[in-house]
N, C-alpha and C. Protein backbone atom coordinates (compact mmCIF):
# COMPACT_ATOMS: atom_id res chain seq x y z
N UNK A 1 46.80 52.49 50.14
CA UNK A 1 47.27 52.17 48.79
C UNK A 1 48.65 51.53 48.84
N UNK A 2 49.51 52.00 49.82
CA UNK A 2 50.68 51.62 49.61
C UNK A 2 50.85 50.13 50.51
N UNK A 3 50.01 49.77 51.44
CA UNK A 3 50.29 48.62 51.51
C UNK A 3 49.13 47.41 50.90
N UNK A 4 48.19 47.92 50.08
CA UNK A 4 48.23 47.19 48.49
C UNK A 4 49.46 46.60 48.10
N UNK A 5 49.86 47.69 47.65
CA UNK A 5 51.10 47.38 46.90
C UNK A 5 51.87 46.39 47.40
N UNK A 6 52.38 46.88 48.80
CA UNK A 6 53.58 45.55 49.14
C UNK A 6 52.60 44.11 49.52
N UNK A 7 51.57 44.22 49.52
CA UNK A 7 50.89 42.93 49.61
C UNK A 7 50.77 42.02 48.77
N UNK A 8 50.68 42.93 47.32
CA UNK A 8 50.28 41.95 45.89
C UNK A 8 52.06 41.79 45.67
N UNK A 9 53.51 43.29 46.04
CA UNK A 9 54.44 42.27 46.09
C UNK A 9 54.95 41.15 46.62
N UNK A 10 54.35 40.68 47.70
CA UNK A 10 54.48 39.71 48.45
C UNK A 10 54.04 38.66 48.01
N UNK A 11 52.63 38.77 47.63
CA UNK A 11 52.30 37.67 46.63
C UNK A 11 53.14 37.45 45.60
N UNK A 12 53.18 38.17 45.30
CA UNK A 12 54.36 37.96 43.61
C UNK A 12 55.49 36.86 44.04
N UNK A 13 55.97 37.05 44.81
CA UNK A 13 57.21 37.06 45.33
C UNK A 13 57.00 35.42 45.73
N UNK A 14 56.05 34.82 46.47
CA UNK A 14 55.57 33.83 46.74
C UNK A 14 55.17 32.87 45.85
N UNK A 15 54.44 33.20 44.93
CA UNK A 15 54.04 32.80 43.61
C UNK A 15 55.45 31.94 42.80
N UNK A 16 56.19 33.31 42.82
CA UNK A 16 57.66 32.79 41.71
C UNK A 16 58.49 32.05 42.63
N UNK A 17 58.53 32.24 43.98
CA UNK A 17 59.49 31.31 44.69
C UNK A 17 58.97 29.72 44.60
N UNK A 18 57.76 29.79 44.79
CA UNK A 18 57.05 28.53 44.33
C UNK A 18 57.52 27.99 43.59
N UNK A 19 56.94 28.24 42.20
CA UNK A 19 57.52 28.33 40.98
C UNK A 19 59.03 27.50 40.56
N UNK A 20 59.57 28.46 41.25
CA UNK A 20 60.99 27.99 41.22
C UNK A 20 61.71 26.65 41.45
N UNK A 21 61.03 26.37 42.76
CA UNK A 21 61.17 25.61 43.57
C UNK A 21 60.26 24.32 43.08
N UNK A 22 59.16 24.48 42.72
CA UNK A 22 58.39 23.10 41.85
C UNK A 22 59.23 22.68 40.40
N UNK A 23 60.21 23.27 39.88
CA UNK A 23 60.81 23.39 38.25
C UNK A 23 61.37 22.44 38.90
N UNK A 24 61.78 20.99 37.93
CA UNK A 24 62.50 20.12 38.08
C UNK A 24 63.94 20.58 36.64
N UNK A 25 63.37 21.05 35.50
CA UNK A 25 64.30 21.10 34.61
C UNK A 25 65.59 22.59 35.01
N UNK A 26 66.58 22.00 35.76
CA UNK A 26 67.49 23.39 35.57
C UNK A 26 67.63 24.44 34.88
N UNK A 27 67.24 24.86 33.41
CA UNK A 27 67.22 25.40 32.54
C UNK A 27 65.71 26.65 32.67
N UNK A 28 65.25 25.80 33.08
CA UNK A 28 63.76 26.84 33.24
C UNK A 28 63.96 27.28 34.66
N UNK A 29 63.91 26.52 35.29
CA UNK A 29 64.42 26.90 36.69
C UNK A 29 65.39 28.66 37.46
N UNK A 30 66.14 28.22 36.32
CA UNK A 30 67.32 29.67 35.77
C UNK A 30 66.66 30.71 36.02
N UNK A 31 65.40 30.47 34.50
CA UNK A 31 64.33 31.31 34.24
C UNK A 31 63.58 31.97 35.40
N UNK A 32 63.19 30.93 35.75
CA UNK A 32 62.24 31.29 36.98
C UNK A 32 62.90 32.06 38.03
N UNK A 33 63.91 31.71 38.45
CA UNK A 33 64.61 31.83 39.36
C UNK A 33 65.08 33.66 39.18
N UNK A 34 65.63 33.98 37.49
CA UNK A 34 65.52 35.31 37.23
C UNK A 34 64.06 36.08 37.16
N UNK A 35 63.51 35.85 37.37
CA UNK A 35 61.92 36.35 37.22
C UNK A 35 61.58 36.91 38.59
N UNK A 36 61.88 35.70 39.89
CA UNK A 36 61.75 35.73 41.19
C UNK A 36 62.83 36.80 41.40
N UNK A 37 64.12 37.25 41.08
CA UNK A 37 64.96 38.07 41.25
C UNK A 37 64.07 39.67 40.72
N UNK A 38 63.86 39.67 39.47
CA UNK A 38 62.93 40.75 39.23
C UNK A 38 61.92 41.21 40.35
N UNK A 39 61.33 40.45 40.86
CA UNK A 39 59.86 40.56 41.04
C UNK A 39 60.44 40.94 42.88
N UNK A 40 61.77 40.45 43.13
CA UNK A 40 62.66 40.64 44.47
C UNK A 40 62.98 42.05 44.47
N UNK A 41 63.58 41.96 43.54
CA UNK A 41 64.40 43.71 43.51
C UNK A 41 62.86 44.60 43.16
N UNK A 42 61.70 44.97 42.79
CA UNK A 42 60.30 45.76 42.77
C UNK A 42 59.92 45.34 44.40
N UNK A 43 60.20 44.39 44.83
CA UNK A 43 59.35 44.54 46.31
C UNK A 43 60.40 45.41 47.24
N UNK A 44 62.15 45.21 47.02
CA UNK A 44 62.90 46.07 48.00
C UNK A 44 62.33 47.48 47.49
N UNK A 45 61.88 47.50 46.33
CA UNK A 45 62.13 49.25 45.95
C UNK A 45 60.41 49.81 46.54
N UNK A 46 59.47 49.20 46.52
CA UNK A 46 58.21 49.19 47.30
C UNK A 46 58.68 49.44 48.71
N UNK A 47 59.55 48.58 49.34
CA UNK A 47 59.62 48.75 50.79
C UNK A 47 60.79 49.63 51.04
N UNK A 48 61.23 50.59 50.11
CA UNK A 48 61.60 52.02 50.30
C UNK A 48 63.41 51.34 50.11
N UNK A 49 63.67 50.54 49.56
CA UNK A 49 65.40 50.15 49.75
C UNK A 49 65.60 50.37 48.79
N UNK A 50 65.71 51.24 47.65
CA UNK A 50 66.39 50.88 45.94
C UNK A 50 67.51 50.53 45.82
N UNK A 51 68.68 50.89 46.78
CA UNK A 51 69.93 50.48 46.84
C UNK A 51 70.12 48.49 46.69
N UNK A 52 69.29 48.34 47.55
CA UNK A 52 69.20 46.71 47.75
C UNK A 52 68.46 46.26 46.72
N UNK A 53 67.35 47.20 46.22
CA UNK A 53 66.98 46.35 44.86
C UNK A 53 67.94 46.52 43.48
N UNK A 54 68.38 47.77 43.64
CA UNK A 54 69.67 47.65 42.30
C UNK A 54 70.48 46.37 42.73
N UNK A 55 70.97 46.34 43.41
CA UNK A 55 71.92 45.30 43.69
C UNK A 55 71.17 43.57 43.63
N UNK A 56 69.84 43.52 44.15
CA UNK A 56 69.00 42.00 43.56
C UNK A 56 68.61 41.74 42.51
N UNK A 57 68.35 43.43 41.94
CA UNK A 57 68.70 43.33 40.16
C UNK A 57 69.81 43.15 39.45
N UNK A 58 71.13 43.55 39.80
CA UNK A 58 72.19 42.79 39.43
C UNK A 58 72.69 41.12 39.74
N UNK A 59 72.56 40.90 40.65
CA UNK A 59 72.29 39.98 41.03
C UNK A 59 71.84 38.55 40.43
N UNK A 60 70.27 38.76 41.30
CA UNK A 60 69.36 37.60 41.57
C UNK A 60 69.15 37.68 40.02
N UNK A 61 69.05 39.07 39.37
CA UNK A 61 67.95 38.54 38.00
C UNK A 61 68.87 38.23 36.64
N UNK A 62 70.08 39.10 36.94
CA UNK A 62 71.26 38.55 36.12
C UNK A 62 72.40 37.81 36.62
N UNK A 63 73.17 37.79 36.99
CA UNK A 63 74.36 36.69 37.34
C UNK A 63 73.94 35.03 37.60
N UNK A 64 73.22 35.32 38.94
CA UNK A 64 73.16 34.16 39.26
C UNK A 64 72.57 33.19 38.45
N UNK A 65 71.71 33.65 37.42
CA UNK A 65 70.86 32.40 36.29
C UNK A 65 72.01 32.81 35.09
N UNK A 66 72.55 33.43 34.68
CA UNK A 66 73.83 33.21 33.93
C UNK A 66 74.12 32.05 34.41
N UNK A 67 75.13 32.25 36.12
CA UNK A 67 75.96 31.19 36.01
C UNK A 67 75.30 29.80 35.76
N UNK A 68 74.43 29.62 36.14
CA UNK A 68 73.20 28.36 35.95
C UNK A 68 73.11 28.03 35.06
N UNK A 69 73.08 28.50 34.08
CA UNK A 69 72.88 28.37 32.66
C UNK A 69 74.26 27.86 32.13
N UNK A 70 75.28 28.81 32.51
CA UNK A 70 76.43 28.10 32.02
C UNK A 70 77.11 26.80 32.59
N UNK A 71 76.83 26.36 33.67
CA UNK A 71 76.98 25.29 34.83
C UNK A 71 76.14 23.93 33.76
N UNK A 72 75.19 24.45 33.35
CA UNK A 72 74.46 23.16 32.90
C UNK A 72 74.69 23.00 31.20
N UNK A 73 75.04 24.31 30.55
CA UNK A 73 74.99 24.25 29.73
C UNK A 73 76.92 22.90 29.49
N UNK A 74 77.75 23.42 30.63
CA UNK A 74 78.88 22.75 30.74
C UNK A 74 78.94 20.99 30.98
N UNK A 75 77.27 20.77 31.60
CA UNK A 75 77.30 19.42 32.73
C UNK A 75 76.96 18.62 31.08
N UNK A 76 76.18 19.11 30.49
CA UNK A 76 75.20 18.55 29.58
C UNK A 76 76.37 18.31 28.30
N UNK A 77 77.26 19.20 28.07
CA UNK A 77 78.67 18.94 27.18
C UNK A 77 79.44 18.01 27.63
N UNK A 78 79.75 17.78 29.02
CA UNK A 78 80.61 17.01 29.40
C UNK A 78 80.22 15.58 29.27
N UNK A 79 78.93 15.04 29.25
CA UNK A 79 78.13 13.77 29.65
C UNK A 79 78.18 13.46 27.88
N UNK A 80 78.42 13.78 26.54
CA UNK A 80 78.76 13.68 25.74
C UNK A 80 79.77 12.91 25.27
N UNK A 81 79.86 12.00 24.30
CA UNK A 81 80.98 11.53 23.79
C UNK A 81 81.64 12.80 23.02
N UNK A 82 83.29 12.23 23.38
CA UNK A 82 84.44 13.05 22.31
C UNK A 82 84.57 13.57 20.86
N UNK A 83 83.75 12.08 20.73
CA UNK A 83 84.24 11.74 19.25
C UNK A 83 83.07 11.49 18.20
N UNK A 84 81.96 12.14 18.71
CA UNK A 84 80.60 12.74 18.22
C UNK A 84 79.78 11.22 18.44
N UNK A 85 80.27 10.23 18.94
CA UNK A 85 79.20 8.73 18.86
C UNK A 85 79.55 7.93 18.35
N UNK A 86 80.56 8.63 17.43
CA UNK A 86 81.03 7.25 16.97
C UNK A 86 81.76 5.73 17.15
């Protein structure tokens, strides 16, 4: 039973890295990219680490697609005129 489990997490895990990695739009990408962090931190805690998955849950599924988000949300302001177009 239990290596069920880490098998279909492995799949998981494969699936969303995919995923990730096929996203051309940065913004979804983020997404994905926090999803693959989720689905990271359930396979450390399957393969007996919870310490390492708290920490890929802080992490992979929050910070790092924050900063992503704010990185693009910054690139996409900057490529803007000043003075609204006019």
């Amino acid at each position: 039973m239990a290596d069920a489990v880490i098998v279909v997490s492995l799949l998981l895990v494969a699936v969303t890295a995919t995923a990730a990695v096929a996203n051309r739009d940065p913004a979804r990408q983020a997404l994905v990219l926090s999803v693959l962090g989720l689905v990271l931190a359930v396979l450390f805690t399957v393969l007996q680490a919870p310490d390492v998955g708290l920490s890929q849950l802080a992490v992979g599924s929050a910070l790092t697609p924050l900063l992503i988000m704010l990185s693009v949300r910054r690139v996409k302001r900057r490529g803007q005129p000043k003075d609204g177009g006019r």
